[in-house]
Protein backbone atom coordinates (compact mmCIF):
# COMPACT_ATOMS: atom_id res chain seq x y z
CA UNK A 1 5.73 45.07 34.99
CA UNK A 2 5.10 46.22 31.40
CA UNK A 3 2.90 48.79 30.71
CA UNK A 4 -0.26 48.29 28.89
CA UNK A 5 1.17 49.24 25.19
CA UNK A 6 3.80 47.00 25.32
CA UNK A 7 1.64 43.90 26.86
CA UNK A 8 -0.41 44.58 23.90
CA UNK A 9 2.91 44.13 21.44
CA UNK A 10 4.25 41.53 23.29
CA UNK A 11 0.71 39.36 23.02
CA UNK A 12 0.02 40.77 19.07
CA UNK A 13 4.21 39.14 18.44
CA UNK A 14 3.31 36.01 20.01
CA UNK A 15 -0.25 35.73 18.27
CA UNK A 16 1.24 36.27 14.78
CA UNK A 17 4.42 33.89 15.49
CA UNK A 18 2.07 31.01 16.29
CA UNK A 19 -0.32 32.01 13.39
CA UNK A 20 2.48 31.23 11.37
CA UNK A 21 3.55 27.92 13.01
CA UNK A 22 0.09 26.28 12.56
CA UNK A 23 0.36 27.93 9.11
CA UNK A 24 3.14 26.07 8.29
CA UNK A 25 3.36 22.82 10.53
CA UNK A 26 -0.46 22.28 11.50
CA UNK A 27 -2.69 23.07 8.56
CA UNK A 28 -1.14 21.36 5.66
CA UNK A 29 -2.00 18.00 7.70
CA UNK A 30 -5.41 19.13 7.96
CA UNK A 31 -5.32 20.39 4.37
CA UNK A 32 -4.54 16.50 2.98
CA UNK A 33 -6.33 13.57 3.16
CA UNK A 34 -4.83 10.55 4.12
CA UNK A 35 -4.20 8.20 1.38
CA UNK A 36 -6.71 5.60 3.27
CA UNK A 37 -9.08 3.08 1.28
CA UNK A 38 -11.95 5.09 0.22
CA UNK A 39 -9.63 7.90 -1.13
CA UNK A 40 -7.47 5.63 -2.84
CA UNK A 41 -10.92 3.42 -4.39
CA UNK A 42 -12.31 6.88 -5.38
CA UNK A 43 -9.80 7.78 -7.46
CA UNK A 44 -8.26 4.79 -8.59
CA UNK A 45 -11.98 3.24 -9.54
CA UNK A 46 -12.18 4.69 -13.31
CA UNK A 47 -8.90 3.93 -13.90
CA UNK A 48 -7.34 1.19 -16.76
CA UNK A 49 -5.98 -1.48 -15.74
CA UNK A 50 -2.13 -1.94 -14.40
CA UNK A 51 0.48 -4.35 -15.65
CA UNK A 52 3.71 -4.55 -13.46
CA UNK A 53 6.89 -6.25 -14.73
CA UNK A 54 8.62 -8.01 -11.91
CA UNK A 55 12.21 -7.47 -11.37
CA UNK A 56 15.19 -8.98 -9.68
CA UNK A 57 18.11 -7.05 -10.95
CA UNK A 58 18.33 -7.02 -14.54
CA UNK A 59 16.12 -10.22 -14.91
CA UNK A 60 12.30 -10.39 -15.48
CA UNK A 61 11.00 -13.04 -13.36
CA UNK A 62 7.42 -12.20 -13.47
CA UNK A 63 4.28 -9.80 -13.59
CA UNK A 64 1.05 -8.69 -12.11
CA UNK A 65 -2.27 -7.32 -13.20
CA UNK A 66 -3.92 -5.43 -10.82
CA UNK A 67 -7.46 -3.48 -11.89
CA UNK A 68 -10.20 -1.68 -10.51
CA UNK A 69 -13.67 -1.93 -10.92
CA UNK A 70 -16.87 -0.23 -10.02
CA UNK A 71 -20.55 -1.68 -9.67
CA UNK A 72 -23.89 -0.20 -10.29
CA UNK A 73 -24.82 -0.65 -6.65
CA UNK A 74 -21.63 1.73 -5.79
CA UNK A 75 -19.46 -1.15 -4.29
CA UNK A 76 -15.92 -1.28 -5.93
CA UNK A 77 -13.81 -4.35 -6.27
CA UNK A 78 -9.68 -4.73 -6.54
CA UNK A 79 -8.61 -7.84 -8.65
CA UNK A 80 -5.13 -8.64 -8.63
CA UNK A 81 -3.57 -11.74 -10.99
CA UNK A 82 0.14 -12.54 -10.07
CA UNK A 83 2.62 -14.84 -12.14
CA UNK A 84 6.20 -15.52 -10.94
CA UNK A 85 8.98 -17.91 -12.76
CA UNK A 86 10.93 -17.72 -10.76
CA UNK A 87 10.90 -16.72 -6.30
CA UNK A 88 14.32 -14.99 -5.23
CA UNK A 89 15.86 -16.44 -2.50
CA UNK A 90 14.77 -14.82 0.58
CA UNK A 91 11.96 -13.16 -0.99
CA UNK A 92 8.97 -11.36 0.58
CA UNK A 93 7.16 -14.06 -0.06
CA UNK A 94 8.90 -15.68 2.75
CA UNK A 95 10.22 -18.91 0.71
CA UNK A 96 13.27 -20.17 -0.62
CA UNK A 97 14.07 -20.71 -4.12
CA UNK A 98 11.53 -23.71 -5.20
CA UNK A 99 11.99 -23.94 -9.63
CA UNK A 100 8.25 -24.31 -10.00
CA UNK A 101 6.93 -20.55 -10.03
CA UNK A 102 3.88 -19.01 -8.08
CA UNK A 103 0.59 -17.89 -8.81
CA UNK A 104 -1.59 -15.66 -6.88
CA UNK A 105 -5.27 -14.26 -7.38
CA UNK A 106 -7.25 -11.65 -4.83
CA UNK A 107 -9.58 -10.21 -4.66
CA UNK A 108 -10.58 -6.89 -2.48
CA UNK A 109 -14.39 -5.91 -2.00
CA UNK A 110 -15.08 -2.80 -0.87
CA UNK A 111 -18.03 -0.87 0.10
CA UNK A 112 -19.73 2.46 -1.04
CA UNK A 113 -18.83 4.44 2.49
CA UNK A 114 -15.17 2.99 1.53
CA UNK A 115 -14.46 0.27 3.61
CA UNK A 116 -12.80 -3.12 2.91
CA UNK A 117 -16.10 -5.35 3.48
CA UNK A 118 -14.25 -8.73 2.37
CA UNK A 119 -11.38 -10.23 0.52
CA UNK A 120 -10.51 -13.88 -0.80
CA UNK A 121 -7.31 -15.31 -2.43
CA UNK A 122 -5.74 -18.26 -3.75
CA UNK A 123 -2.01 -18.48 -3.96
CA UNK A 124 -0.47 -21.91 -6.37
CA UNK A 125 3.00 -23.43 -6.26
CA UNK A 126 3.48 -24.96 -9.50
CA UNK A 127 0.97 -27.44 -10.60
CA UNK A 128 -0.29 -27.52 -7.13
CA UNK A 129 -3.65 -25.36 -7.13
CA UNK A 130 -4.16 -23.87 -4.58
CA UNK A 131 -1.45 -24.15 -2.31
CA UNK A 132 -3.20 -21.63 0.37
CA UNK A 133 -6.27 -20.19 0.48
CA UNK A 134 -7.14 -16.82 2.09
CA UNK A 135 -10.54 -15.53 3.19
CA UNK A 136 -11.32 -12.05 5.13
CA UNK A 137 -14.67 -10.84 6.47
CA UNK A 138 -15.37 -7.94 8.05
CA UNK A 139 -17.75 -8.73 11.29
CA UNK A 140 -18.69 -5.41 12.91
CA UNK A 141 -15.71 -3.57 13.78
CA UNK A 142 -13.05 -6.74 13.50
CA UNK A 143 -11.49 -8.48 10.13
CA UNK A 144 -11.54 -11.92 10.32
CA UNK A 145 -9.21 -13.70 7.97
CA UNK A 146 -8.57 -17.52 7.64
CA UNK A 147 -5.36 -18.72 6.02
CA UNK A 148 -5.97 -23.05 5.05
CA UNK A 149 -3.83 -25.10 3.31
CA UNK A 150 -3.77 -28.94 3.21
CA UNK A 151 -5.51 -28.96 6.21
CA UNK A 152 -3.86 -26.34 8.02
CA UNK A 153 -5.60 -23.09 9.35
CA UNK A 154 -4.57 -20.48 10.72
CA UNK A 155 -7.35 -17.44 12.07
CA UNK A 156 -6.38 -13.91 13.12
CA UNK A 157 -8.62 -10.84 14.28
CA UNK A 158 -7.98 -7.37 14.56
CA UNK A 159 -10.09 -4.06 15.06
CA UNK A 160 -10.55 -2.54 11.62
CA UNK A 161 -10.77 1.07 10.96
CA UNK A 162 -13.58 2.53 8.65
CA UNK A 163 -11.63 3.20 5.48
CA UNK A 164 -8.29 2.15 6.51
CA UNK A 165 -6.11 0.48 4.00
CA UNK A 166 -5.43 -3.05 3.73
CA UNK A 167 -3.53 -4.75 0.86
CA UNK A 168 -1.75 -8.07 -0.29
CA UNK A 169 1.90 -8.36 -0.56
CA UNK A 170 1.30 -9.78 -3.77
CA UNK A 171 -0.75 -7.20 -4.92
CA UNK A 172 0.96 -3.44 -5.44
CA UNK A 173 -1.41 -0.49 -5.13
CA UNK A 174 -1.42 1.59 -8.52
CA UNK A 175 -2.76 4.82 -6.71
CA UNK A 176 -1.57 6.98 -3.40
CA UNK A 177 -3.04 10.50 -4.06
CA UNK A 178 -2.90 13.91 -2.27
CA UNK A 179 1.06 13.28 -0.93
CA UNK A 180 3.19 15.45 0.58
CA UNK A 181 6.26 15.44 2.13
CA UNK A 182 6.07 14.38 6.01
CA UNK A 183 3.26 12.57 6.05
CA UNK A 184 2.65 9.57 7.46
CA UNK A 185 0.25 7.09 7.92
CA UNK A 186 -0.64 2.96 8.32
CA UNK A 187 -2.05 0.23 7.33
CA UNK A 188 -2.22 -3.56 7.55
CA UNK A 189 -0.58 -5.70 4.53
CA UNK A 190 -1.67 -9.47 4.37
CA UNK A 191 1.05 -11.91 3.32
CA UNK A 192 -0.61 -15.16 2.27
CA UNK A 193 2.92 -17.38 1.69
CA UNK A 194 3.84 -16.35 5.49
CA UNK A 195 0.15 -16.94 6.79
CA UNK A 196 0.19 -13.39 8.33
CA UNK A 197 -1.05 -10.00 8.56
CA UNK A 198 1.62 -7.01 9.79
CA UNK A 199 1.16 -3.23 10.11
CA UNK A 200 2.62 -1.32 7.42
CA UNK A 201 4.41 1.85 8.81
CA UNK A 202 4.81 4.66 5.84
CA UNK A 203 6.40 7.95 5.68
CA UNK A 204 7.05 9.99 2.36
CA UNK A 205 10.41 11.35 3.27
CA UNK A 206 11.51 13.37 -0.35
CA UNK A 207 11.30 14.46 -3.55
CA UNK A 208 13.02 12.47 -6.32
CA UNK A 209 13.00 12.47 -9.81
CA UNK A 210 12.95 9.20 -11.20
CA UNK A 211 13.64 7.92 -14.90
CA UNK A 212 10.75 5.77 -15.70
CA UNK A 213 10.08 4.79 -19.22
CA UNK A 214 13.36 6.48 -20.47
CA UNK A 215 11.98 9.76 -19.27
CA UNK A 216 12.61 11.98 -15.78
CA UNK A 217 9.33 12.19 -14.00
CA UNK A 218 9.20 13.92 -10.31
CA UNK A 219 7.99 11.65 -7.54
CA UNK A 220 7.57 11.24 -4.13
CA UNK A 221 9.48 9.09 -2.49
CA UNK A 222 7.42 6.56 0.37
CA UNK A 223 9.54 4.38 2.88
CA UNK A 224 7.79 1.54 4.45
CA UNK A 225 8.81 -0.79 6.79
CA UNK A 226 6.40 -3.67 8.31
CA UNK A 227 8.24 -6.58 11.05
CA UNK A 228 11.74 -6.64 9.07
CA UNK A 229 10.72 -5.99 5.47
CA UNK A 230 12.06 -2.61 4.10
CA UNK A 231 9.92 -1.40 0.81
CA UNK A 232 9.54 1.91 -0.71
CA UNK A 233 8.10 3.43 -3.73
CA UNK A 234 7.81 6.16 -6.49
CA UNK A 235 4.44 8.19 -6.73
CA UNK A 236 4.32 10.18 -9.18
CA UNK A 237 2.44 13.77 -8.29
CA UNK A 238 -0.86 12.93 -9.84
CA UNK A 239 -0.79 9.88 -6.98
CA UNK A 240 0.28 7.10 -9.99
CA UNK A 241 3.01 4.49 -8.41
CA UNK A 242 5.31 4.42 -10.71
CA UNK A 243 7.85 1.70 -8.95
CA UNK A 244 7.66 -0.31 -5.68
CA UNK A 245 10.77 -2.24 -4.51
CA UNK A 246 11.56 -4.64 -1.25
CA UNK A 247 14.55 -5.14 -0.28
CA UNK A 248 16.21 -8.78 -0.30
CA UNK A 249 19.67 -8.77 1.27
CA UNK A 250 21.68 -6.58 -1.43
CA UNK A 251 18.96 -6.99 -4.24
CA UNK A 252 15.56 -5.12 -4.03
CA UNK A 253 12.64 -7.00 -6.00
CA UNK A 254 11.14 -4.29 -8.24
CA UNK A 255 7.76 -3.67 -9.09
CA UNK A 256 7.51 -1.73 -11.81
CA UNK A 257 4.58 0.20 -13.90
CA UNK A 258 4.33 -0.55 -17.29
């Protein structure tokens, strides 16, 4: 048995070895806040609005404005306003190639403890306006949404998280502040062409640099994955998203920050 000087060096060894592992594995996580709806609104609330050109390979085949706003009575609001010539073949979106373009409008509501209170959205295919409606409520603890079109509805419920993130696939998030390297985190995306709602698994797995508007610019790189879409994106360190991409078979479809 060890006498009481070394018992004392073997317990001092071990205190400062794990000292150092929560320094380095346990306290950064602690140290950063999650990238979840009321940090995101915070930040991104006094910011300009975004325009994103739309890419499939080297073509433009659409845009999006997506903007923040802030009322007097401390609730914030995220407006998105999407216009696509042209849908990819096997797109997110769920569709095939249809010639006659789609339109999209949302709308995100969210209160002044940061948490997504409601959301509405109308989605057009061509001339047809609107081809699909989408409503959410919040009602207690559970979002409600209702997806109707032509008649059809479809209803689904799930518990919602104070402050958790929730987002339209037609709608790219301009902000994801205080990143670092190995976190991760969730949240639920709605996709109103595919009448669904999936949880969106992210992980920022590197640093990249990446050449956006002719200049290098370090980022962070974010993979997500949500049923059997694979996205990622570019955030820049001050938490701007510089690109977002999903893949489609062996071309991604690029969002990209003006």
């Amino acid at each position: 048995m060890p006498n009481r000087w070394l018992a004392f060096l073997i317990s001092s060894f071990w205190a400062v070895m794990m000292g150092l592992l929560i320094e380095r594995d346990v306290l950064p996580h602690w140290r950063t806040r999650q990238p979840d709806l009321r940090t995101v609104s915070e930040v991104a609330a006094d910011t300009s609005p975004v325009r994103w050109d739309i890419l499939h390979g080297e073509r433009r085949v659409g845009w999006v404005d997506t903007e923040w706003s802030r009322r007097p009575d401390g609730w914030r609001e995220f407006h998105s306003d999407l216009e696509l010539q042209e849908i990819p073949t096997a797109s997110l979106l769920g569709v095939l190639a249809l010639g006659k373009g789609l339109s999209a409008r949302s709308t995100f509501r969210i209160s002044p403890e940061g948490s997504l209170q409601a959301f509405d959205a109308e989605i057009a295919l061509g001339e047809t306006r609107p081809a699909m409606t989408v409503n959410g409520q919040l009602v207690g603890n559970v979002m409600q949404v209702a997806f109707r079109s032509n008649g059809f509805v479809h209803e689904e419920k799930f518990y919602y998280e104070p402050h958790s993130m929730m987002t339209s696939s037609l709608a790219p998030i301009d902000k994801l502040p205080n990143l670092t390297v190995g976190q991760t985190w969730q949240y639920r995306v709605m996709n109103p062409v595919l009448t669904t709602t999936e949880t969106v698994r992210c992980a920022v797995v590197s640093e990249q640099v990446l050449t956006w508007k002719g200049e290098p610019v370090p980022a962070l790189l974010v993979e997500q994955r949500y049923g059997k879409t694979y996205a990622r994106c570019w955030v820049a360190h001050d938490g701007t998203v510089l690109r977002q991409e999903v893949l489609l078979g062996r071309t991604p479809l690029v969002f990209e920050h003006e």
